[in-house]
PDB file of N, CA and C in Angstrom:
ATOM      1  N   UNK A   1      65.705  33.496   3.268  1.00  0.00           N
ATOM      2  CA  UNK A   1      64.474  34.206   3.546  1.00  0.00           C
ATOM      3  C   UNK A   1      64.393  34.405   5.057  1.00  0.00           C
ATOM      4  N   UNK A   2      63.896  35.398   5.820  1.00  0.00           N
ATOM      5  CA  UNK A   2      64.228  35.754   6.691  1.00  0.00           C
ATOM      6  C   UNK A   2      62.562  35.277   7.662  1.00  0.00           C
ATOM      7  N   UNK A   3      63.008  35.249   9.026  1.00  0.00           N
ATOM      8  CA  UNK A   3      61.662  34.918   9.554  1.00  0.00           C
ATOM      9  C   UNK A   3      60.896  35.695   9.409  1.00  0.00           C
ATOM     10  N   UNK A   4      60.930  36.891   9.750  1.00  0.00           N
ATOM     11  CA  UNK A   4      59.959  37.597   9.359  1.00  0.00           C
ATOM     12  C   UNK A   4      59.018  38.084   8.284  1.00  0.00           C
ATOM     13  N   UNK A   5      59.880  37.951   7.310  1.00  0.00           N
ATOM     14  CA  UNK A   5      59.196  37.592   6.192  1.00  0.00           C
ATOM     15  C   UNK A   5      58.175  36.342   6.041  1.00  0.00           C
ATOM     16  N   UNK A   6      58.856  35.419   5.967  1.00  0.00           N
ATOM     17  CA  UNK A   6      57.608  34.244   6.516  1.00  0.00           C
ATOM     18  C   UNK A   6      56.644  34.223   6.807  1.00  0.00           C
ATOM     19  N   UNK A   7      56.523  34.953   8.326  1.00  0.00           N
ATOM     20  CA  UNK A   7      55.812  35.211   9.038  1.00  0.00           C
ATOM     21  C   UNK A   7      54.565  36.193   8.342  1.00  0.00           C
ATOM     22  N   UNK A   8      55.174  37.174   7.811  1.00  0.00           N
ATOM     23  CA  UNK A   8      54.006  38.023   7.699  1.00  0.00           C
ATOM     24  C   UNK A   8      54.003  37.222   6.060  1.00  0.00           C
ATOM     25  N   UNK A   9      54.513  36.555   5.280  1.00  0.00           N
ATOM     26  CA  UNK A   9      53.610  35.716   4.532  1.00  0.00           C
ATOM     27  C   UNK A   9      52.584  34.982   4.781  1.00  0.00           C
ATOM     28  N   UNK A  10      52.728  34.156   5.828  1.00  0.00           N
ATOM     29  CA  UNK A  10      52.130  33.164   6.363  1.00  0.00           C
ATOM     30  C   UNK A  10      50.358  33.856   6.894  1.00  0.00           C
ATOM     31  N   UNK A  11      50.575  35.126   7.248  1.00  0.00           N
ATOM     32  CA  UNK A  11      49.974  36.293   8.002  1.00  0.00           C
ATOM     33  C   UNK A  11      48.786  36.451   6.432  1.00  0.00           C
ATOM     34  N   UNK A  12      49.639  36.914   5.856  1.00  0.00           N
ATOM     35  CA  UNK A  12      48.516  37.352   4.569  1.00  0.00           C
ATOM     36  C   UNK A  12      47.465  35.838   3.667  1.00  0.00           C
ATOM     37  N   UNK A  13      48.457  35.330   4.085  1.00  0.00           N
ATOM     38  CA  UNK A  13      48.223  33.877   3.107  1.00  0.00           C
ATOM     39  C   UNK A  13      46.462  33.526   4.350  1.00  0.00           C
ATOM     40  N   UNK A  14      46.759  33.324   5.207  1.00  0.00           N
ATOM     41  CA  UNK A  14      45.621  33.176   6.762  1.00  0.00           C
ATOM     42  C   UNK A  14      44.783  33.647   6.694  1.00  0.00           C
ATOM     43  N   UNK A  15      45.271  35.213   5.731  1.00  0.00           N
ATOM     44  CA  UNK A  15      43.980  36.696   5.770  1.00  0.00           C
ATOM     45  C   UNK A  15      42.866  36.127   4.434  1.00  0.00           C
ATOM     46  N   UNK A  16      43.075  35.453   3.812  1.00  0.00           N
ATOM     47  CA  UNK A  16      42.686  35.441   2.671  1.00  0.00           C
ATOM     48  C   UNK A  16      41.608  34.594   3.031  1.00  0.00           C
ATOM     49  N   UNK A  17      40.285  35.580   2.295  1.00  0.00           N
ATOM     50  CA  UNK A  17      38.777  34.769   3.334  1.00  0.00           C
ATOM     51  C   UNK A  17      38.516  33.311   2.496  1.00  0.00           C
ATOM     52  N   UNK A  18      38.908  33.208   1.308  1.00  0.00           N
ATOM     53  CA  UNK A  18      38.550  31.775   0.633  1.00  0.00           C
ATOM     54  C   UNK A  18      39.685  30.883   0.729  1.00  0.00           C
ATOM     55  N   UNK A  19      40.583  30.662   2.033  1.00  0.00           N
ATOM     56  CA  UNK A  19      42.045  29.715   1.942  1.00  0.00           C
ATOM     57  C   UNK A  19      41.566  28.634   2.055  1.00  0.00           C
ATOM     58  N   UNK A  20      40.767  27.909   3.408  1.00  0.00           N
ATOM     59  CA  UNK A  20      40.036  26.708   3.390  1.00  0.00           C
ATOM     60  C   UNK A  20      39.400  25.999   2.357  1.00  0.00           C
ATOM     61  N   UNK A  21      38.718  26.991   1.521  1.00  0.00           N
ATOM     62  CA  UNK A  21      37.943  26.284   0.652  1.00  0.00           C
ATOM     63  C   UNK A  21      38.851  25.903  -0.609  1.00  0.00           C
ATOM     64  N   UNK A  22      39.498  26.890  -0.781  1.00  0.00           N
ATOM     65  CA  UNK A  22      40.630  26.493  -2.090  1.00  0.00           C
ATOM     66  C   UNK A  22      41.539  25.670  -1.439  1.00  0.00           C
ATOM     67  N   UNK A  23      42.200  25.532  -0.411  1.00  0.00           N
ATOM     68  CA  UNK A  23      43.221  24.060   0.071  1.00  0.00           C
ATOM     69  C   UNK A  23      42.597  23.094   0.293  1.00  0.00           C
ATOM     70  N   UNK A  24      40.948  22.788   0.465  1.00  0.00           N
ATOM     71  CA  UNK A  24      40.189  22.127   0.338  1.00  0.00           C
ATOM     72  C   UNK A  24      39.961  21.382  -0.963  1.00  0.00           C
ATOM     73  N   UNK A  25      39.925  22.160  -1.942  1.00  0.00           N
ATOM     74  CA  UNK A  25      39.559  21.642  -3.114  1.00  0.00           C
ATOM     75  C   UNK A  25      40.725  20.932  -4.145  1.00  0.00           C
ATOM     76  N   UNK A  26      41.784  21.837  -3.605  1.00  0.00           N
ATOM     77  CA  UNK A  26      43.264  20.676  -3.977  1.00  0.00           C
ATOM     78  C   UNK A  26      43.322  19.644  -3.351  1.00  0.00           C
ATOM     79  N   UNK A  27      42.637  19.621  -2.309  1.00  0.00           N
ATOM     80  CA  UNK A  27      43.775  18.570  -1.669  1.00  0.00           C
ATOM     81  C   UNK A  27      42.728  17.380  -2.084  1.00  0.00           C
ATOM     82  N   UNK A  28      41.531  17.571  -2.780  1.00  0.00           N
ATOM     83  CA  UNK A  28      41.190  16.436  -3.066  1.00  0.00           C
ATOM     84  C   UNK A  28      41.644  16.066  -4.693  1.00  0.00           C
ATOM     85  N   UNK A  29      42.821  16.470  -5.298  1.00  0.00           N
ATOM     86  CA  UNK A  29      43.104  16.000  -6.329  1.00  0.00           C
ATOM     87  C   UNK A  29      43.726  14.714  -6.547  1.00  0.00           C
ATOM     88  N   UNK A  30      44.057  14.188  -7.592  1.00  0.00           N
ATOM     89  CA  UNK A  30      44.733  12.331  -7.506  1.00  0.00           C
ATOM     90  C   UNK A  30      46.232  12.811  -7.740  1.00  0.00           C
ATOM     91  N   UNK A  31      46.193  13.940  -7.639  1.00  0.00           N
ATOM     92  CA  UNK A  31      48.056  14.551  -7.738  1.00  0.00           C
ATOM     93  C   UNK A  31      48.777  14.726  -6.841  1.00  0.00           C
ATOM     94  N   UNK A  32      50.026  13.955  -6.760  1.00  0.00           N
ATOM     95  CA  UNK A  32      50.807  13.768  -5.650  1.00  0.00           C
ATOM     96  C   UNK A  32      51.618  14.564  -4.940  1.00  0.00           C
ATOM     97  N   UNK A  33      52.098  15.174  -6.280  1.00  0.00           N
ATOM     98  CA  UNK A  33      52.803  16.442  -6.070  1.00  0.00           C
ATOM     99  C   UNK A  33      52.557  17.547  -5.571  1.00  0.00           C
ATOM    100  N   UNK A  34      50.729  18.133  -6.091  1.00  0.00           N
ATOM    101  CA  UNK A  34      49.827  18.769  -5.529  1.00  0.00           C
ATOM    102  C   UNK A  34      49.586  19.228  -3.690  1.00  0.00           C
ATOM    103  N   UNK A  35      49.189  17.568  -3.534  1.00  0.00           N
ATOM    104  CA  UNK A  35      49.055  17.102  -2.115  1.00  0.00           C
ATOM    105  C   UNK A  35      49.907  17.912  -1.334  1.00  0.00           C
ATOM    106  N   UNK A  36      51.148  17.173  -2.064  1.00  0.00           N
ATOM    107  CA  UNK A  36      52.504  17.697  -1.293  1.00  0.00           C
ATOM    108  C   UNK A  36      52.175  18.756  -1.131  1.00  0.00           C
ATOM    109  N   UNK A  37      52.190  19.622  -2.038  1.00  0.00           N
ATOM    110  CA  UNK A  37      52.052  21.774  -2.103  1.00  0.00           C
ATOM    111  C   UNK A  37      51.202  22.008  -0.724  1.00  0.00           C
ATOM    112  N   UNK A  38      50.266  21.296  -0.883  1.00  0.00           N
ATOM    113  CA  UNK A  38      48.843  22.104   0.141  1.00  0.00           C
ATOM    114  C   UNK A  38      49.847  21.502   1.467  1.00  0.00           C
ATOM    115  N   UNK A  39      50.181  19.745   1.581  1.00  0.00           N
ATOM    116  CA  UNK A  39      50.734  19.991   3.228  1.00  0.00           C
ATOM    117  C   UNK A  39      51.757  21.050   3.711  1.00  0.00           C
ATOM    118  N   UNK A  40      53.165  20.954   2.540  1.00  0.00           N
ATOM    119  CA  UNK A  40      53.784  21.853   2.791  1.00  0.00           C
ATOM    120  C   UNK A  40      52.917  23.597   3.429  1.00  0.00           C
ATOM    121  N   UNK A  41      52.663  23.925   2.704  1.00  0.00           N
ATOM    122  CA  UNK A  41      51.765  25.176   2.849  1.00  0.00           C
ATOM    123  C   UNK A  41      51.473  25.401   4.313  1.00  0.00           C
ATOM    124  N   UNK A  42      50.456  24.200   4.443  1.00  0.00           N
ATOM    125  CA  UNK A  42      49.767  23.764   6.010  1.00  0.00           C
ATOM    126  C   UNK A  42      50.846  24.216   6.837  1.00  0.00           C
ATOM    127  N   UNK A  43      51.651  22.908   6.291  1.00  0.00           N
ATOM    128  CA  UNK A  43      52.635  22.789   7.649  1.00  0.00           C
ATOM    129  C   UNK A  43      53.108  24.302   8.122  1.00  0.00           C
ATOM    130  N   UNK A  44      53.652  25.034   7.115  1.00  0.00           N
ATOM    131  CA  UNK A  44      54.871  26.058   7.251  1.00  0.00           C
ATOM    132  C   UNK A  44      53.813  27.183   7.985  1.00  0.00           C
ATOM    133  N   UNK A  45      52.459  27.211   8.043  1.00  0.00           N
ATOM    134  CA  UNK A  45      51.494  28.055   8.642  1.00  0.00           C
ATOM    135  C   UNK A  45      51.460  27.321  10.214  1.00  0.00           C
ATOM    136  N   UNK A  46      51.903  26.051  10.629  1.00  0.00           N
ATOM    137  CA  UNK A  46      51.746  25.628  11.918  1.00  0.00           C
ATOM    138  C   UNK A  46      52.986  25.774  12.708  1.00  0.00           C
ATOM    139  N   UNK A  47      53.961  26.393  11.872  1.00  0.00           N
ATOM    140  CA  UNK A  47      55.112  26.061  12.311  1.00  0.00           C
ATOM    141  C   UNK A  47      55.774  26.872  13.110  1.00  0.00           C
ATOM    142  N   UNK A  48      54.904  27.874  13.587  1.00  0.00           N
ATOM    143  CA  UNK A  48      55.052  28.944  14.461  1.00  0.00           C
ATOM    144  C   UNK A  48      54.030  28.899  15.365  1.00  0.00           C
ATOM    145  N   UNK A  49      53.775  29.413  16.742  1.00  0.00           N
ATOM    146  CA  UNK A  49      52.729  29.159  17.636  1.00  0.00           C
ATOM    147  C   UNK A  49      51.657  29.813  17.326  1.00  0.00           C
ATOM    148  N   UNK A  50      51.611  31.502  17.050  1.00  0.00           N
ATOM    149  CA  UNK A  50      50.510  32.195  16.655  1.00  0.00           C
ATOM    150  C   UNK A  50      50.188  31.575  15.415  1.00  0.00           C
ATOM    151  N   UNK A  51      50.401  31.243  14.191  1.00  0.00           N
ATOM    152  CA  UNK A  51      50.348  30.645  13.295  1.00  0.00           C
ATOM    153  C   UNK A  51      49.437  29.807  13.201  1.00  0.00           C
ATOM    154  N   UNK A  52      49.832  28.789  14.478  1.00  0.00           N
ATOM    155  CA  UNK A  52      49.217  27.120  14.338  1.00  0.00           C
ATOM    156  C   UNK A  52      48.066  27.594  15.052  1.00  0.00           C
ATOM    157  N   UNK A  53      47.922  28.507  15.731  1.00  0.00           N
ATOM    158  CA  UNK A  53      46.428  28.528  16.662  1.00  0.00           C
ATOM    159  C   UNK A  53      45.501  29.481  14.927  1.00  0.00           C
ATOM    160  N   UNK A  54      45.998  30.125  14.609  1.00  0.00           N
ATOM    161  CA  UNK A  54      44.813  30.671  14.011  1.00  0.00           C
ATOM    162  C   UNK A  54      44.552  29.833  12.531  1.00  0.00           C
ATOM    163  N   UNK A  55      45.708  28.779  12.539  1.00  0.00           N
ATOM    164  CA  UNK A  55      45.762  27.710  11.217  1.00  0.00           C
ATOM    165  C   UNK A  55      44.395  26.582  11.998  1.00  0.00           C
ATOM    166  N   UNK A  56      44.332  26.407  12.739  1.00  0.00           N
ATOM    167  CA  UNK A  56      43.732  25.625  13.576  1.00  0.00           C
ATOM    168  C   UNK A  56      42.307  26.325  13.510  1.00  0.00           C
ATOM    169  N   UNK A  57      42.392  27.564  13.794  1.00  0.00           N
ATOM    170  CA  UNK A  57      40.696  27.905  14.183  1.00  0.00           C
ATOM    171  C   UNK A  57      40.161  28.606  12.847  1.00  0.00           C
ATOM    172  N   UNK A  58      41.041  28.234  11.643  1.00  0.00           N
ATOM    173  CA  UNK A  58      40.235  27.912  10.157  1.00  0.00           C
ATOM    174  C   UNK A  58      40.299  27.084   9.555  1.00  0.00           C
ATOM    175  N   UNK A  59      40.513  25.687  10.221  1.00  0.00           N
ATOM    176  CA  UNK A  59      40.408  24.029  10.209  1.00  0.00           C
ATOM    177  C   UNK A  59      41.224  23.759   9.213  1.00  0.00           C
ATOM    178  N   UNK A  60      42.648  24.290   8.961  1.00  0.00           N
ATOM    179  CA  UNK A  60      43.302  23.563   8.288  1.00  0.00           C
ATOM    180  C   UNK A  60      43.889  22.712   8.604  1.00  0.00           C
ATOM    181  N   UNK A  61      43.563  21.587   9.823  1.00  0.00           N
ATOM    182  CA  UNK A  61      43.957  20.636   9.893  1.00  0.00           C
ATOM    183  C   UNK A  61      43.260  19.560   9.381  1.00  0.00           C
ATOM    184  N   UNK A  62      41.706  20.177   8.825  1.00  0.00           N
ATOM    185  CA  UNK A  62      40.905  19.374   7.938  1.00  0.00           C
ATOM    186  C   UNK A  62      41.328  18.927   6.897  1.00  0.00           C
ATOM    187  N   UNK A  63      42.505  19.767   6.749  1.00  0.00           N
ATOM    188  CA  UNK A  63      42.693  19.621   5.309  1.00  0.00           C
ATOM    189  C   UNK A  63      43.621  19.069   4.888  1.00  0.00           C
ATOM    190  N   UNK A  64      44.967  18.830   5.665  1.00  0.00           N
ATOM    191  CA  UNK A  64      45.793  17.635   6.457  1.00  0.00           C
ATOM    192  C   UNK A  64      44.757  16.564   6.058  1.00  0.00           C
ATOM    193  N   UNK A  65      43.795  15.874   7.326  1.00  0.00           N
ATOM    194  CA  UNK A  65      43.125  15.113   7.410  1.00  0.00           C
ATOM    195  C   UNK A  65      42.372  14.468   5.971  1.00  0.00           C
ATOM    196  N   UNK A  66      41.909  15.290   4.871  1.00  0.00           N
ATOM    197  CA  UNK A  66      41.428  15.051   4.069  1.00  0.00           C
ATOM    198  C   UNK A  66      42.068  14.568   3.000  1.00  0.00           C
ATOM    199  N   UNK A  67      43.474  15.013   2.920  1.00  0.00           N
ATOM    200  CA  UNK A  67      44.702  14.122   2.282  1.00  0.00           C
ATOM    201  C   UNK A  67      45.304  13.065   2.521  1.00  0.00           C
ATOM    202  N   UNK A  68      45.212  12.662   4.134  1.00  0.00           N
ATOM    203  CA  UNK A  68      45.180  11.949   4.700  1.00  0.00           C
ATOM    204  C   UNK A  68      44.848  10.419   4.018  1.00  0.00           C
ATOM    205  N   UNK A  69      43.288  10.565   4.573  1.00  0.00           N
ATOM    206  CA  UNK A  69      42.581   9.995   3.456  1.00  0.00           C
ATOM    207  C   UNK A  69      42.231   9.784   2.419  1.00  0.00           C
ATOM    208  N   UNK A  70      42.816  10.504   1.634  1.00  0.00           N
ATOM    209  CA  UNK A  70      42.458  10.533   0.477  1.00  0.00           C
ATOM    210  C   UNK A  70      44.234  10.695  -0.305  1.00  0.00           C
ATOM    211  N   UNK A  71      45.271  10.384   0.268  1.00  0.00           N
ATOM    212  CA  UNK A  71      46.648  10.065  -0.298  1.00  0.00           C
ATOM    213  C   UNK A  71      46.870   9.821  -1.538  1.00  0.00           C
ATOM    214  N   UNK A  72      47.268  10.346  -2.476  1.00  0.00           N
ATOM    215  CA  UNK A  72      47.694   9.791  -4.137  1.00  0.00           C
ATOM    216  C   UNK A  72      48.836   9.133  -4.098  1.00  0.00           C
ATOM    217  N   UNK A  73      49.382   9.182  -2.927  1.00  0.00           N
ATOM    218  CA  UNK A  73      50.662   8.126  -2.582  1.00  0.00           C
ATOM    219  C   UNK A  73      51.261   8.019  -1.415  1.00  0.00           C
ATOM    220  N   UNK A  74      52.158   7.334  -1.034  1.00  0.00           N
ATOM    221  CA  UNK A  74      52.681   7.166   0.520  1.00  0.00           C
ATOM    222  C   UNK A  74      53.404   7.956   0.561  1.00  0.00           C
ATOM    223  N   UNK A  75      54.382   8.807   0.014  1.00  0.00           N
ATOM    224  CA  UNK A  75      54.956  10.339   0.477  1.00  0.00           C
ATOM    225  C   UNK A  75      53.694  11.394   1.376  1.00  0.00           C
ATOM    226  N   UNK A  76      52.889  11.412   0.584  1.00  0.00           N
ATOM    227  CA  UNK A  76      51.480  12.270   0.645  1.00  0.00           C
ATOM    228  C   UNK A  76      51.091  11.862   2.036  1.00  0.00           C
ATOM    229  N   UNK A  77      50.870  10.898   2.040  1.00  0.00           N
ATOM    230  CA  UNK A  77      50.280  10.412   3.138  1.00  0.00           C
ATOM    231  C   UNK A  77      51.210  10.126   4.769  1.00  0.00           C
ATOM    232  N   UNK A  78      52.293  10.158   4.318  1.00  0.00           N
ATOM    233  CA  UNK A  78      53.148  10.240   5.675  1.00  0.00           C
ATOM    234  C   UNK A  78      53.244  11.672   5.784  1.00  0.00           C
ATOM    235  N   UNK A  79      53.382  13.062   4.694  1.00  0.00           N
ATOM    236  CA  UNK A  79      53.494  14.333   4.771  1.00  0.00           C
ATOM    237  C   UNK A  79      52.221  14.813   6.135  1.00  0.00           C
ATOM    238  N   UNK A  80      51.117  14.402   5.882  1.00  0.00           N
ATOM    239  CA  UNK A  80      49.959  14.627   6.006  1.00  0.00           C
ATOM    240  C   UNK A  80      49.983  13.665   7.298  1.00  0.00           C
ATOM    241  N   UNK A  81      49.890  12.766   7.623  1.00  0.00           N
ATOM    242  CA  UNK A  81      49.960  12.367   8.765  1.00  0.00           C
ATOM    243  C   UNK A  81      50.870  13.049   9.632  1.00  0.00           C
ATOM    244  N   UNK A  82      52.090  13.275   9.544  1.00  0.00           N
ATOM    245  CA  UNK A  82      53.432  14.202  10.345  1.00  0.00           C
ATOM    246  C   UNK A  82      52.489  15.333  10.661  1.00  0.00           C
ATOM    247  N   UNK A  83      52.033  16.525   9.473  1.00  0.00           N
ATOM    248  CA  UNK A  83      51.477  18.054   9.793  1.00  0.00           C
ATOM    249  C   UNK A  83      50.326  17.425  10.957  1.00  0.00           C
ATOM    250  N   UNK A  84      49.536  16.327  10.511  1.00  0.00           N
ATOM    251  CA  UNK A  84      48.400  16.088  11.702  1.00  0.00           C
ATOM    252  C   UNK A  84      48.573  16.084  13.369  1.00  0.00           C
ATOM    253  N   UNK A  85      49.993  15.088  13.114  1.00  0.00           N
ATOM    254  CA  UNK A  85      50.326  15.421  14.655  1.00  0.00           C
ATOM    255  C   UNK A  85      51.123  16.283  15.103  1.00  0.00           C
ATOM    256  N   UNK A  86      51.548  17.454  14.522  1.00  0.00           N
ATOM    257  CA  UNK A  86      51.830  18.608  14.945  1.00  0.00           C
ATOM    258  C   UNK A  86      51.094  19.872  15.049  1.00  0.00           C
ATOM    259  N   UNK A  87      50.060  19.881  14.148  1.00  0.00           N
ATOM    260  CA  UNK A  87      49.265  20.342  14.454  1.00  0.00           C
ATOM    261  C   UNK A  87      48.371  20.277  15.558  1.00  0.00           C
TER     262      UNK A  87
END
């Protein structure tokens, strides 16, 4: 898959006015695997500079944070701690 592609995935996925609230509402599930999905997601939206600033100024690092705390297991929770401090 090519960067650019990515990129303007990452681009549309950002555009979408209800993303917070729906990665919000997974990430409070007791599913581990789940978890995983939403950090992955996170992460791959921070993982570029324009990316991480506008991933940032629609608080998906809340949402990191909220898995965080709320871990269904220690994979989850080291995933989610890592995106936190890169973010």
């Amino acid at each position: 898959m090519s960067v650019t592609f990515q990129l303007q995935s990452c681009e549309q996925v950002l555009a979408h006015p209800s993303l917070y609230d729906s990665l919000m509402l997974f990430s409070k599930t007791s599913h581990a695997i789940l978890q995983k999905v939403i950090v992955k997601i996170v992460s791959c939206m921070t993982g570029h500079t324009d990316m991480r600033i506008q991933a940032l100024s629609r608080n998906l690092d809340q949402v990191l944070l909220q898995i965080k705390h709320n871990a269904a297991d220690r994979e989850a929770w080291n995933m989610a701690d890592t995106g936190v401090c890169v973010a």
